[in-house]
C-alpha atoms as a PDB file:
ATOM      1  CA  UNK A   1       0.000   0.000   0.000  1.00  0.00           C
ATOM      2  CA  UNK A   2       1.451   3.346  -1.138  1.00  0.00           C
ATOM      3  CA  UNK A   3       2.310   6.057   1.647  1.00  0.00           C
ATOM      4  CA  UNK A   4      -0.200   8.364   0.059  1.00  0.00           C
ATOM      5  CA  UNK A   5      -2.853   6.088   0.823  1.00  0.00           C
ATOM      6  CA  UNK A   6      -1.743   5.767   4.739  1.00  0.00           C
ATOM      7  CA  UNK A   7      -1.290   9.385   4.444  1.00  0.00           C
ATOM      8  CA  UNK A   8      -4.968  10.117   3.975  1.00  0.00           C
ATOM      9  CA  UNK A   9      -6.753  11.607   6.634  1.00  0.00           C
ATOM     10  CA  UNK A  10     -10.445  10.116   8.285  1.00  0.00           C
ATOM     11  CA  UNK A  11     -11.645  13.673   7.295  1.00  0.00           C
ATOM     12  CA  UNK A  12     -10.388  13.013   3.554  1.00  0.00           C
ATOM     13  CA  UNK A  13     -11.656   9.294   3.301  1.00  0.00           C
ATOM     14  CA  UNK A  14     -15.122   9.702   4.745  1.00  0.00           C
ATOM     15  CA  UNK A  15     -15.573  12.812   2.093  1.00  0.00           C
ATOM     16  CA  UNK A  16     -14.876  10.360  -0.651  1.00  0.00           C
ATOM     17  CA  UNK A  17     -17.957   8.575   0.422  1.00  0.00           C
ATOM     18  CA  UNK A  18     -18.174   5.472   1.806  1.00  0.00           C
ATOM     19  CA  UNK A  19     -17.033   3.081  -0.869  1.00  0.00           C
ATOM     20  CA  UNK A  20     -14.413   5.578  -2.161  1.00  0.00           C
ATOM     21  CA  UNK A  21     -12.742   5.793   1.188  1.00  0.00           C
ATOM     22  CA  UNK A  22     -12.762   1.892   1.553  1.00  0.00           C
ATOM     23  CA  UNK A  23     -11.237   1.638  -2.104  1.00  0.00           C
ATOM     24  CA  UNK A  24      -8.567   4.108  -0.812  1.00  0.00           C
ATOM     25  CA  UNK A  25      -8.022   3.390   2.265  1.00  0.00           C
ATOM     26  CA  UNK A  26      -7.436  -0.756   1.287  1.00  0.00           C
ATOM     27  CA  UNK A  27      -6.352  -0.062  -2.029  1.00  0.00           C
ATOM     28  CA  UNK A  28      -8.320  -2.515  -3.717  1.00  0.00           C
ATOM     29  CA  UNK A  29     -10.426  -3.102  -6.905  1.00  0.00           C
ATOM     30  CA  UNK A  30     -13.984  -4.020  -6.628  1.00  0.00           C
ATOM     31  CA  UNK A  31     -15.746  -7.543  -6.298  1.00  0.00           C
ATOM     32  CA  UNK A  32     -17.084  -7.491  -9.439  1.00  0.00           C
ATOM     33  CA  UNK A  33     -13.574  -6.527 -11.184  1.00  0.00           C
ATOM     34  CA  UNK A  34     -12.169 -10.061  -9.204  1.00  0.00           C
ATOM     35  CA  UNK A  35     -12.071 -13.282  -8.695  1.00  0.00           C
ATOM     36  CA  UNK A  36     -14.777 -13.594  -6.168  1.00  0.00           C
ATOM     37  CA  UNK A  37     -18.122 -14.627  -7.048  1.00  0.00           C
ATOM     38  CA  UNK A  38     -21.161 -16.377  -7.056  1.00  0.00           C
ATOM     39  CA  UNK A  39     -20.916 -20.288  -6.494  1.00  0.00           C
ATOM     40  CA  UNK A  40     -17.029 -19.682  -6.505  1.00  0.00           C
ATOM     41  CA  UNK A  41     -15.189 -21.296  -3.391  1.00  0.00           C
ATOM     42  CA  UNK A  42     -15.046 -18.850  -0.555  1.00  0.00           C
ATOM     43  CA  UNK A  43     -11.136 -18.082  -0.584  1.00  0.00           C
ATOM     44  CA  UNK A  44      -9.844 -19.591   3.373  1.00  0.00           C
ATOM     45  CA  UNK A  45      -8.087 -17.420   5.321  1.00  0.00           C
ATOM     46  CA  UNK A  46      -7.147 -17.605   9.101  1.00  0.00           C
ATOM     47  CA  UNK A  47      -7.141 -14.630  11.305  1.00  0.00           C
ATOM     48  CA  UNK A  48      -6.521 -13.851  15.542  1.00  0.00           C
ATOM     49  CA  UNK A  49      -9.896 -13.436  17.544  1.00  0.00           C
ATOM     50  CA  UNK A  50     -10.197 -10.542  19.595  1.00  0.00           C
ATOM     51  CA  UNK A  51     -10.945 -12.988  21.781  1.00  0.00           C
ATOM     52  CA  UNK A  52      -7.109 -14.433  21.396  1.00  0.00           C
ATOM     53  CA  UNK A  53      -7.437 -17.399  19.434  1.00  0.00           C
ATOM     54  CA  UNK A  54      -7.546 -17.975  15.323  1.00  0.00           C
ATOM     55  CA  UNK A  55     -10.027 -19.040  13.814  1.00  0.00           C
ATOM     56  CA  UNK A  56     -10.070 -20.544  10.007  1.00  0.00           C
ATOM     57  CA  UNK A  57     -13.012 -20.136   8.020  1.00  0.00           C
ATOM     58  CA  UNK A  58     -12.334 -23.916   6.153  1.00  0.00           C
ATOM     59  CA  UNK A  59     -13.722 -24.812   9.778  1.00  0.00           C
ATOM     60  CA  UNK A  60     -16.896 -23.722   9.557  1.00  0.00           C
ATOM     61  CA  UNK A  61     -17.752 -25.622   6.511  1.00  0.00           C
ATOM     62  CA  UNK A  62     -21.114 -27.339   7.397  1.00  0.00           C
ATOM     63  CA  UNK A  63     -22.526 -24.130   8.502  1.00  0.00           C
ATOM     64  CA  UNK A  64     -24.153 -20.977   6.365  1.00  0.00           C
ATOM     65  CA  UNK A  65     -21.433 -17.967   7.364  1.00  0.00           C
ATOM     66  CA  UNK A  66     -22.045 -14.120   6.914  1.00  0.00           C
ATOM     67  CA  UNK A  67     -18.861 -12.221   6.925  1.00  0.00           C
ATOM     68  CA  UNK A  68     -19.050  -8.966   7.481  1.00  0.00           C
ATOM     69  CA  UNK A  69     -16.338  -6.791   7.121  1.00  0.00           C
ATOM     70  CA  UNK A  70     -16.157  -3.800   8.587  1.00  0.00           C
ATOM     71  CA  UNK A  71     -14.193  -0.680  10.575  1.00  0.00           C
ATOM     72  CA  UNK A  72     -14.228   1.637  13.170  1.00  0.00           C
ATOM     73  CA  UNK A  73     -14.128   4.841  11.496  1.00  0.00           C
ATOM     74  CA  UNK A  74     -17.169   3.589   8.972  1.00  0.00           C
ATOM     75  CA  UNK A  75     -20.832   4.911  10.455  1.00  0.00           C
ATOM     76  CA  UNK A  76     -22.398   2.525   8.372  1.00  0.00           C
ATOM     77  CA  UNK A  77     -20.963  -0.581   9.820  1.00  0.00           C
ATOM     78  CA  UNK A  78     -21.296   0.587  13.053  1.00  0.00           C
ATOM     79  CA  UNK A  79     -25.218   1.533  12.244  1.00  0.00           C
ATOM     80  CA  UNK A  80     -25.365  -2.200  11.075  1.00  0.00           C
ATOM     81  CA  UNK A  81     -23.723  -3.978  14.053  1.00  0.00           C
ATOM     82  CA  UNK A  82     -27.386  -4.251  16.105  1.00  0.00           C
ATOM     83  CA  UNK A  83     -28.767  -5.676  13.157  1.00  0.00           C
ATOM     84  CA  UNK A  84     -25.880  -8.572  12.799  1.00  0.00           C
ATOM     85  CA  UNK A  85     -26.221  -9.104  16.428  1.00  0.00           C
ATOM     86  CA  UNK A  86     -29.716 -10.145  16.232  1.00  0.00           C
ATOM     87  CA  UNK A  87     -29.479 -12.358  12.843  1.00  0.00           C
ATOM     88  CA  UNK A  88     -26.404 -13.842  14.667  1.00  0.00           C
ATOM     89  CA  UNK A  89     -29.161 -14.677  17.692  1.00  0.00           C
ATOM     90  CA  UNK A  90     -31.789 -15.825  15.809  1.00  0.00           C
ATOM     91  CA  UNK A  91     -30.139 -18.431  13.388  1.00  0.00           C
ATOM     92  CA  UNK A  92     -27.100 -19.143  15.522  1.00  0.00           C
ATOM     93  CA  UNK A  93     -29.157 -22.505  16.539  1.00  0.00           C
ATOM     94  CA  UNK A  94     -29.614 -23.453  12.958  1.00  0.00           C
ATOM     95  CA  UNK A  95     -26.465 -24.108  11.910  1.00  0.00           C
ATOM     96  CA  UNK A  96     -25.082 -20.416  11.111  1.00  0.00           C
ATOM     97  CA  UNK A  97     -22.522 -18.319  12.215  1.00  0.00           C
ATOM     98  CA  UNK A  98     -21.657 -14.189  11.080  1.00  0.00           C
ATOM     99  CA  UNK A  99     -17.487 -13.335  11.808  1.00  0.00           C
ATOM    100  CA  UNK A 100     -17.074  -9.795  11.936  1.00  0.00           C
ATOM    101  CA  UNK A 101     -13.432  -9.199   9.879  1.00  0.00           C
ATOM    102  CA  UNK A 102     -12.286  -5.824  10.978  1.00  0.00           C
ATOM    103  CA  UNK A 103      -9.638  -3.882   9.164  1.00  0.00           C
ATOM    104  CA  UNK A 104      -7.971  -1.208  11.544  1.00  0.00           C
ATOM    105  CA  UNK A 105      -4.663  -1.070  12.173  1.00  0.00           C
ATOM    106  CA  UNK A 106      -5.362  -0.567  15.988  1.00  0.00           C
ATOM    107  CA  UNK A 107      -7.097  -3.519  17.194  1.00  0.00           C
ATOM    108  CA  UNK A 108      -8.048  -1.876  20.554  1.00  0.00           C
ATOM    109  CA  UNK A 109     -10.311   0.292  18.417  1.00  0.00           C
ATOM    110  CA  UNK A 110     -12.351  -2.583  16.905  1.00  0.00           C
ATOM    111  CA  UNK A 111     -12.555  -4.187  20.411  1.00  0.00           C
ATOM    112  CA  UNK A 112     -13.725  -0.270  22.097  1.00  0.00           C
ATOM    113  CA  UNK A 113     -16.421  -0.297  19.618  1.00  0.00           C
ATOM    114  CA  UNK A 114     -17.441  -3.870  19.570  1.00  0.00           C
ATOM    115  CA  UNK A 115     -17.778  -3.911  23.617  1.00  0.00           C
ATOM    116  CA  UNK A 116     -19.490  -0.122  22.995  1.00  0.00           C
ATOM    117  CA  UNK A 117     -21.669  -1.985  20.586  1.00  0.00           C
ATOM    118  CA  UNK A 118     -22.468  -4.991  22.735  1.00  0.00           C
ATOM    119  CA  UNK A 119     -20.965  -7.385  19.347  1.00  0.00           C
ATOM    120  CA  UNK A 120     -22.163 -11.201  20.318  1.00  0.00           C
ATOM    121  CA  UNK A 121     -20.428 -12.519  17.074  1.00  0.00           C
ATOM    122  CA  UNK A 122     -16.705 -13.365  16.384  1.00  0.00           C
ATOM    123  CA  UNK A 123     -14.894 -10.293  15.831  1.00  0.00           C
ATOM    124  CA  UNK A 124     -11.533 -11.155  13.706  1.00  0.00           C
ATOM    125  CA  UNK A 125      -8.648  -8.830  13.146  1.00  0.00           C
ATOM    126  CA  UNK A 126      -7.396  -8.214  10.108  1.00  0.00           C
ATOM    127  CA  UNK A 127      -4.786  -5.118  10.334  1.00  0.00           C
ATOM    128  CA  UNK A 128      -2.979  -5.889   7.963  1.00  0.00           C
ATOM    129  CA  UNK A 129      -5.516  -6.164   5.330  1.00  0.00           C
ATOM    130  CA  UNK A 130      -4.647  -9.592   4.248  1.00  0.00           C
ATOM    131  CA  UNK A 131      -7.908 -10.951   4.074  1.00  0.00           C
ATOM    132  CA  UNK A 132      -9.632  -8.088   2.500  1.00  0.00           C
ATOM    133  CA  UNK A 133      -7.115  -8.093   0.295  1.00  0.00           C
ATOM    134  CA  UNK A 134      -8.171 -11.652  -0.491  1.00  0.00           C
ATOM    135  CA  UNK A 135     -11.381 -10.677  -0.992  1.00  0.00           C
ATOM    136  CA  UNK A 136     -10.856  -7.484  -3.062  1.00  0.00           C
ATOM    137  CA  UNK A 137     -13.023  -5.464  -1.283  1.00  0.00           C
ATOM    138  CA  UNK A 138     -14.091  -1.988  -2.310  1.00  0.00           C
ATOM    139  CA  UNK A 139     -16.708  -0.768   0.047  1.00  0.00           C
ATOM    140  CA  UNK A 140     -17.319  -1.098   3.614  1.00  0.00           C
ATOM    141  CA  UNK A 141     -19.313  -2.370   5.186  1.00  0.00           C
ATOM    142  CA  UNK A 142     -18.983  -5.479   2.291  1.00  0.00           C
ATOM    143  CA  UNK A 143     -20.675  -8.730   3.353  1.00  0.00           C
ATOM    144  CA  UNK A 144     -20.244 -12.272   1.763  1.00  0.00           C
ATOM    145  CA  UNK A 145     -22.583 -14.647   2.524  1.00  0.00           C
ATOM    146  CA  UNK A 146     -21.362 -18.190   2.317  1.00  0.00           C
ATOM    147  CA  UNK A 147     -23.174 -21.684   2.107  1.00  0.00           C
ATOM    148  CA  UNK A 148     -22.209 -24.767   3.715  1.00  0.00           C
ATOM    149  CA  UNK A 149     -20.245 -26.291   1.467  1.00  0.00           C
ATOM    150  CA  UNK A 150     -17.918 -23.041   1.251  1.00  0.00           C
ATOM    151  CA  UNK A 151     -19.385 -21.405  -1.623  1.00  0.00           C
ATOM    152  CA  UNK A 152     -19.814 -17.654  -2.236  1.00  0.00           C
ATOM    153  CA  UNK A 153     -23.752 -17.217  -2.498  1.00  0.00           C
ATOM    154  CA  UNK A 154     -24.309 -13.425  -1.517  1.00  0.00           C
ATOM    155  CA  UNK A 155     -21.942 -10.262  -1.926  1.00  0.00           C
ATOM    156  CA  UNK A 156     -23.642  -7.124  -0.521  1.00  0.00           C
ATOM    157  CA  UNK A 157     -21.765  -3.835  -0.631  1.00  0.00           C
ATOM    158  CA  UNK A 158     -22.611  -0.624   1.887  1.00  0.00           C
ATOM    159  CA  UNK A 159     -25.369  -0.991   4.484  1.00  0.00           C
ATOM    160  CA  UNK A 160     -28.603   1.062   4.637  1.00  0.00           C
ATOM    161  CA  UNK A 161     -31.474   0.599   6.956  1.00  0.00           C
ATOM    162  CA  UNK A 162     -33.535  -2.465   5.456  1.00  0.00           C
ATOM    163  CA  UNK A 163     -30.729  -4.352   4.098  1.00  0.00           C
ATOM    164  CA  UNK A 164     -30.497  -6.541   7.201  1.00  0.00           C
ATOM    165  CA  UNK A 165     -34.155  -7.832   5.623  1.00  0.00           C
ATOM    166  CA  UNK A 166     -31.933  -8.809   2.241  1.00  0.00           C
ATOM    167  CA  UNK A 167     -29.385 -10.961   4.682  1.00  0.00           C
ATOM    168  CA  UNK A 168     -31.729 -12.412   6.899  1.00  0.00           C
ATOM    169  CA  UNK A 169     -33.854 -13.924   2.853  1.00  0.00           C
ATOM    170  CA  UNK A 170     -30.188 -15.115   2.043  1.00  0.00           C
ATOM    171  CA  UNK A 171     -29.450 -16.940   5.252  1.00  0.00           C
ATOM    172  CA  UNK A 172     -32.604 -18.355   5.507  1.00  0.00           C
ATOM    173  CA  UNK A 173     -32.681 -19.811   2.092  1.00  0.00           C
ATOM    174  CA  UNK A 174     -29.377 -21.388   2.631  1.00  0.00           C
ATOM    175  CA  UNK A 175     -29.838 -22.844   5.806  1.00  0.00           C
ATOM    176  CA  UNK A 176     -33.059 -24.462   3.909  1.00  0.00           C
ATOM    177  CA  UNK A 177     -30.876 -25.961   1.181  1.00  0.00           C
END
């Protein structure tokens, strides 16, 4: 990642909007210009907990995972973080699970706004932007919604009120399959 990028300041990322800042700020392409999509295997990764230990997402195969990821200085993701915390309630017991990937640098800022938040769900740490990297992420919040078998079903960029209604059709429906 160029200086320049690192350089930038919150001020100067959140007034390139949302998605712009994320693009900037991870310097990364979009979803749709990569690799990632649709019935393609979800690329495995394994990241620290803030909780202390990793966790790999090859070991959830056999469940339907959301992951959300997401950071501090984004209002959006924060706005959404009630929302994940009660699909994460509701379908936990059905064979689901929602890990909450998020990208500061400072990991005692995601854990400060996760306790703030009251965040039920595994919050992993990825500071060094490996993983959204992997993913090629241009917007945040961006959620992937995987099926059981480890297959991308669901990309969802950006977060506005209602579009916890989209997730919870797309969890549902896979957890049916």
């Amino acid at each position: 990642m160029s200086t320049r990028l690192l350089d930038l300041s919150r001020r100067q990322m959140l007034s390139l909007g949302v998605g712009g800042a994320a693009s900037l700020a991870l310097g990364l392409p979009s979803l749709a210009q990569a690799g990632i999509a649709p019935k393609s295997p979800a690329p495995d990764f394994t990241l620290r907990s803030l909780d202390g230990p990793n966790l790999r997402l090859h070991e959830q195969r056999g469940k339907v995972v959301l992951l959300n990821f997401w950071a501090t200085w984004c209002g959006p993701c924060r706005e959404e973080m009630p929302q994940l915390n009660k699909l994460y309630e509701k379908y936990r017991p059905s064979g689901f699970t929602l890990l909450g990937v998020n990208v500061d640098e400072d990991s005692r800022n995601a854990a400060g706004i996760a306790g703030q938040l009251g965040v039920k769900f595994p919050v992993l740490l990825d500071s060094d932007k490996r993983v959204s990297k992997l993913y090629e992420l241009s917007a945040m919040p961006s959620t992937v919604v995987i099926d059981r078998d480890g297959r991308v079903r669901f990309m969802n960029r950006g977060y506005k009120s209602g579009t916890e209604l989209e997730y919870d059709q797309q969890i549902r429906a896979l957890l049916k399959e």
